[in-house]
Protein backbone atom coordinates (compact mmCIF):
# COMPACT_ATOMS: atom_id res chain seq x y z
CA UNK A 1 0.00 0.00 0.00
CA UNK A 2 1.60 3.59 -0.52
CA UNK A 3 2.70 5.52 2.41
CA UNK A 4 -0.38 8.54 1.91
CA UNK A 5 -2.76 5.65 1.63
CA UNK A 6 -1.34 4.07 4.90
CA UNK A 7 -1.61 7.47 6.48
CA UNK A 8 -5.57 8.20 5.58
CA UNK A 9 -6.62 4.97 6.40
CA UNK A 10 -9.57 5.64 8.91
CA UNK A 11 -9.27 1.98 9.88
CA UNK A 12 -5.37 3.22 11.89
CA UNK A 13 -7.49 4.85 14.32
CA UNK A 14 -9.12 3.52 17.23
CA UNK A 15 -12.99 4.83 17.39
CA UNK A 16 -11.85 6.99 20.35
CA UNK A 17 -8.80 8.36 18.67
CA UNK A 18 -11.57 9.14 15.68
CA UNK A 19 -13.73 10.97 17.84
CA UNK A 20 -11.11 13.21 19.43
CA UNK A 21 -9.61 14.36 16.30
CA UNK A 22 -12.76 14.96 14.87
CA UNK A 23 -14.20 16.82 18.11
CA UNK A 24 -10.82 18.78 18.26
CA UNK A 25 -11.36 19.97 14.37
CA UNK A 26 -15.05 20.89 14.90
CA UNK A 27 -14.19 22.76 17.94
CA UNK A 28 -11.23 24.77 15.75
CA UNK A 29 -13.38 25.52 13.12
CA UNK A 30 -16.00 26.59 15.46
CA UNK A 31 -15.06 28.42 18.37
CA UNK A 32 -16.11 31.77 18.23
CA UNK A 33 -13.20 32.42 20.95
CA UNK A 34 -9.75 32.63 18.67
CA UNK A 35 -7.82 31.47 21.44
CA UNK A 36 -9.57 28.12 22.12
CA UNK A 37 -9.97 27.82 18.47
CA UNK A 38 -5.67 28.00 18.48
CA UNK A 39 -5.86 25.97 21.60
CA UNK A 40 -7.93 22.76 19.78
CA UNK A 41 -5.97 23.28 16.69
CA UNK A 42 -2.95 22.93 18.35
CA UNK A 43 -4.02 19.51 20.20
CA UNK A 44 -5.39 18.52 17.05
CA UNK A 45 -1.61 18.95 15.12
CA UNK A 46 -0.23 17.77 18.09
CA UNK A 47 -2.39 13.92 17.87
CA UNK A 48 -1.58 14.02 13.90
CA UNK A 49 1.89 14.67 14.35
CA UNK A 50 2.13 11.19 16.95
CA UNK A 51 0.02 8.98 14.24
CA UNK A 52 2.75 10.11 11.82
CA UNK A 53 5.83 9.87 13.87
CA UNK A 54 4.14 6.45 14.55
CA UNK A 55 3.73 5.40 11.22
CA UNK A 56 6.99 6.16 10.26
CA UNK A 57 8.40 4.34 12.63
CA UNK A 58 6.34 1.30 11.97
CA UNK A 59 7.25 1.37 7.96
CA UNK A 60 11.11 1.04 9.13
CA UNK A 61 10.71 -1.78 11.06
CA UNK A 62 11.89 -4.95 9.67
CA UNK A 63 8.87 -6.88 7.26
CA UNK A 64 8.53 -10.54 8.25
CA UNK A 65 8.26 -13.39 5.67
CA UNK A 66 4.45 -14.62 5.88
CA UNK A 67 3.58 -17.36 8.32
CA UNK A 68 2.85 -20.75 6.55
CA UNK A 69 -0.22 -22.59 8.19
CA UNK A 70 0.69 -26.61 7.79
């Protein structure tokens, strides 16, 4: 699978991680109060910025040979 596939896979994220990102960019795009919009964003960055650091990490990891059943 290429890497930008990888990374939009919804399937990555747990349902909670799902529902904190998307809380965190409804809550940027929403706040009326530019300094909690800032705030969210920022957490929001922050949790994207793990998932990729993560990913990374995971694609330079050594790939096993498949298991054979038998």
């Amino acid at each position: 699978m290429a890497r930008g596939a990888r990374m939009a896979d919804p399937q990555r994220m747990t349902p909670e991680e799902h529902g904190e990102a998307h809380a965190l960019l409804v809550r940027a795009v929403t706040e009326p109060d530019w300094q909690a919009a800032s705030q969210a964003l920022d957490a929001l960055m922050g949790k994207l910025l793990v998932v990729r650091r993560l990913l990374e990490a995971e694609e330079r990891l050594p790939q096993r040979a498949p298991r054979r059943n038998g």
